[in-house]
Protein backbone atom coordinates (compact mmCIF):
# COMPACT_ATOMS: atom_id res chain seq x y z
CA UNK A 1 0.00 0.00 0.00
CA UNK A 2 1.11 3.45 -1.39
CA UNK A 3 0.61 6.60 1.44
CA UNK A 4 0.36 9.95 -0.28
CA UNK A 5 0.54 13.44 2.03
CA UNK A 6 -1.40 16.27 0.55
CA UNK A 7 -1.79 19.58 2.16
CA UNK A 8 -4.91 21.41 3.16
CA UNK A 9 -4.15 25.32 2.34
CA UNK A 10 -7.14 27.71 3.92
CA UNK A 11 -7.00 31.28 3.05
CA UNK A 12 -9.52 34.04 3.24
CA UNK A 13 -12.02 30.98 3.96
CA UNK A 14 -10.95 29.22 0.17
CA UNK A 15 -9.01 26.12 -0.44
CA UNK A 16 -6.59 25.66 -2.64
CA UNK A 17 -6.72 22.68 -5.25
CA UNK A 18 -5.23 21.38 -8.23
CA UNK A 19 -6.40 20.52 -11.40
CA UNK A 20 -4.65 16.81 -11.94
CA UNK A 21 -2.77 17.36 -15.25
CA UNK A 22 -4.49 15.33 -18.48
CA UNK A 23 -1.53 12.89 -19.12
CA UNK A 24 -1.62 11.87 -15.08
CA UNK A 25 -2.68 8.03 -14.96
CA UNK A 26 -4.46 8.90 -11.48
CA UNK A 27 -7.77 10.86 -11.79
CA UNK A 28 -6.70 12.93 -14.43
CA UNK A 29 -8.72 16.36 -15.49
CA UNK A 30 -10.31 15.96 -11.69
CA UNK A 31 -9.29 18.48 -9.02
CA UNK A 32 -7.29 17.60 -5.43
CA UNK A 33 -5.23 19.06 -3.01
CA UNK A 34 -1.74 19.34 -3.19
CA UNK A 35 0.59 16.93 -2.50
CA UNK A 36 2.24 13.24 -3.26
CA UNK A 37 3.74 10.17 -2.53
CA UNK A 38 5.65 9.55 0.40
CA UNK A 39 9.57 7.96 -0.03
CA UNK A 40 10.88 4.84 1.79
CA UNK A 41 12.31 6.20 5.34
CA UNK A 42 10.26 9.59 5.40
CA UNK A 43 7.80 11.06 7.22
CA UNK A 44 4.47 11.68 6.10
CA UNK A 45 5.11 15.37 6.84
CA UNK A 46 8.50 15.15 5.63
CA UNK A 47 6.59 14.22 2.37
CA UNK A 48 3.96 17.24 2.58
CA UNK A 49 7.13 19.80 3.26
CA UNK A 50 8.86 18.19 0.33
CA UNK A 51 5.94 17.47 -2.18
CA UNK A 52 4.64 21.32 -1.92
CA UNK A 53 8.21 22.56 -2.13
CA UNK A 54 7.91 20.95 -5.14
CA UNK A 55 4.68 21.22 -6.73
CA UNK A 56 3.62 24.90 -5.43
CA UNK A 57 7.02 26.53 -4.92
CA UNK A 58 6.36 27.18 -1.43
CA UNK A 59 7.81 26.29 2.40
CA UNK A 60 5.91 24.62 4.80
CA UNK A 61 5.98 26.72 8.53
CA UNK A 62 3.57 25.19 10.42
CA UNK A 63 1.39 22.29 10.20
CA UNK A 64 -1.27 20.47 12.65
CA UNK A 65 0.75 17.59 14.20
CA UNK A 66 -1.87 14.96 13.23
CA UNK A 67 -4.07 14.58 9.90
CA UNK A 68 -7.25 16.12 9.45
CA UNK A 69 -8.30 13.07 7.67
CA UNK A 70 -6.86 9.24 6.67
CA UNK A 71 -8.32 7.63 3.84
CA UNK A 72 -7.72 4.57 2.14
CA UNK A 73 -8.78 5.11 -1.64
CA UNK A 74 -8.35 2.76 -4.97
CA UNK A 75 -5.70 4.54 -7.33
CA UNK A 76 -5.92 5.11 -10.65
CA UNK A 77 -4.83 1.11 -11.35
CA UNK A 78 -6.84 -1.27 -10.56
CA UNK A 79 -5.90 -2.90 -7.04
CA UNK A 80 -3.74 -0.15 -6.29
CA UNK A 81 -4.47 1.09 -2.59
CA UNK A 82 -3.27 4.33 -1.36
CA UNK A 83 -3.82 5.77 2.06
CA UNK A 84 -4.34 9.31 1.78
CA UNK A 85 -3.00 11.99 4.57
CA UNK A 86 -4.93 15.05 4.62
CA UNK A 87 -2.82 17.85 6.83
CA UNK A 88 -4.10 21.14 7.47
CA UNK A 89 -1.19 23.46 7.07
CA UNK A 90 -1.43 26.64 9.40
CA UNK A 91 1.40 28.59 7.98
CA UNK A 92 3.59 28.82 4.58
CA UNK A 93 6.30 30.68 3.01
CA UNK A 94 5.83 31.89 -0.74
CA UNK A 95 3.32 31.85 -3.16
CA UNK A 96 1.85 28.89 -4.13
CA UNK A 97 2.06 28.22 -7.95
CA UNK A 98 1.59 25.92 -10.20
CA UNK A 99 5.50 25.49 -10.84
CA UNK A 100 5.08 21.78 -11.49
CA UNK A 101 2.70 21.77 -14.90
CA UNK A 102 2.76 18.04 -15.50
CA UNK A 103 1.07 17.27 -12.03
CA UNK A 104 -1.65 20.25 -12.39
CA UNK A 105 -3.01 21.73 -14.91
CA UNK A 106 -3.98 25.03 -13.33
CA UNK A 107 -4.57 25.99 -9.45
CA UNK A 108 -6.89 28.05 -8.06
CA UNK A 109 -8.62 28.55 -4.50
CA UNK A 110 -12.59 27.67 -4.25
CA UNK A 111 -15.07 28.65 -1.76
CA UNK A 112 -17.18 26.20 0.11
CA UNK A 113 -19.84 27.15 -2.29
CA UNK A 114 -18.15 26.08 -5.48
CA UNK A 115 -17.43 22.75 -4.33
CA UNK A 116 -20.23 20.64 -5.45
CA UNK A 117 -19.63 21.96 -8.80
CA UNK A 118 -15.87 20.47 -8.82
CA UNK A 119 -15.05 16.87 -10.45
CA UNK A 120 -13.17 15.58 -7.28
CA UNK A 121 -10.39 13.16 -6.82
CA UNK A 122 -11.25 11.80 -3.52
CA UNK A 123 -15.20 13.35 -3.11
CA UNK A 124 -14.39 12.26 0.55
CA UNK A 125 -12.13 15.24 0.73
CA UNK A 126 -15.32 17.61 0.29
CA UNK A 127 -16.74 16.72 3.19
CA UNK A 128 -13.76 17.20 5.04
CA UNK A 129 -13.08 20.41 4.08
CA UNK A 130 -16.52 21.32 4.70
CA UNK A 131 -16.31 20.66 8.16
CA UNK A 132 -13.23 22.39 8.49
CA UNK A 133 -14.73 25.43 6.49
CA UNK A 134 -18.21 25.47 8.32
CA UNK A 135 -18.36 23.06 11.68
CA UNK A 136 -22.01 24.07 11.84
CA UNK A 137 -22.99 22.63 8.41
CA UNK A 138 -24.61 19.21 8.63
């Protein structure tokens, strides 16, 4: 079993997500947070520092010292397990961007509102973040 780290980025009460690129073999053309596959011997927020280093250009500061969310989800192959770390990440240096084009497409932040209009990677992941965005919505 693959684990993957992605990052949960919360500003001005948006999200930022990524649009998996087309050629991706994993969910391709549907939108996810940020984030990858975690090497042999490293942490899984050892992965999240180094994956959005990486993929968004930017330098993790501070994030919540347990996951907001585990998953285990099928991959894009069939029989291919993955458990899925979802980290809220308090604090960041830079700007994210989309400075790795052949993992997303585009990037761009979304409002709790927009989400049910969003082709989603892991749908489980809009629930989360709706909780995290609104802990009185049912």
């Amino acid at each position: 079993m693959h684990t993957v780290a992605v990052g949960i980025l919360v500003q001005d009460q948006r999200v930022l997500l990524g649009l998996r690129s087309a050629g991706r073999r994993a969910f391709p053309g549907r939108w996810a947070l940020p984030g990858g596959h975690v090497e042999p011997g490293e942490s899984e927020t050892g992965a999240l520092r180094r994956e959005l280093r990486e993929e968004l250009g930017i330098d993790v500061l501070e994030c919540d010292g347990e996951p907001t969310s585990r998953l285990h989800v099928t991959s894009g192959a069939p029989g291919t397990e993955v458990r899925l770390s979802a980290w809220r990440v308090r604090a960041w240096d830079g700007r994210p961007g989309n400075v790795s084009p052949h993992e997303h497409d585009r990037l761009a932040w979304f409002t709790l509102g927009e989400f049910d209009q969003l082709r989603w990677a892991h749908p489980e992941h809009r629930e989360v973040l709706r909780e995290l965005l609104d802990p009185t919505s049912p």
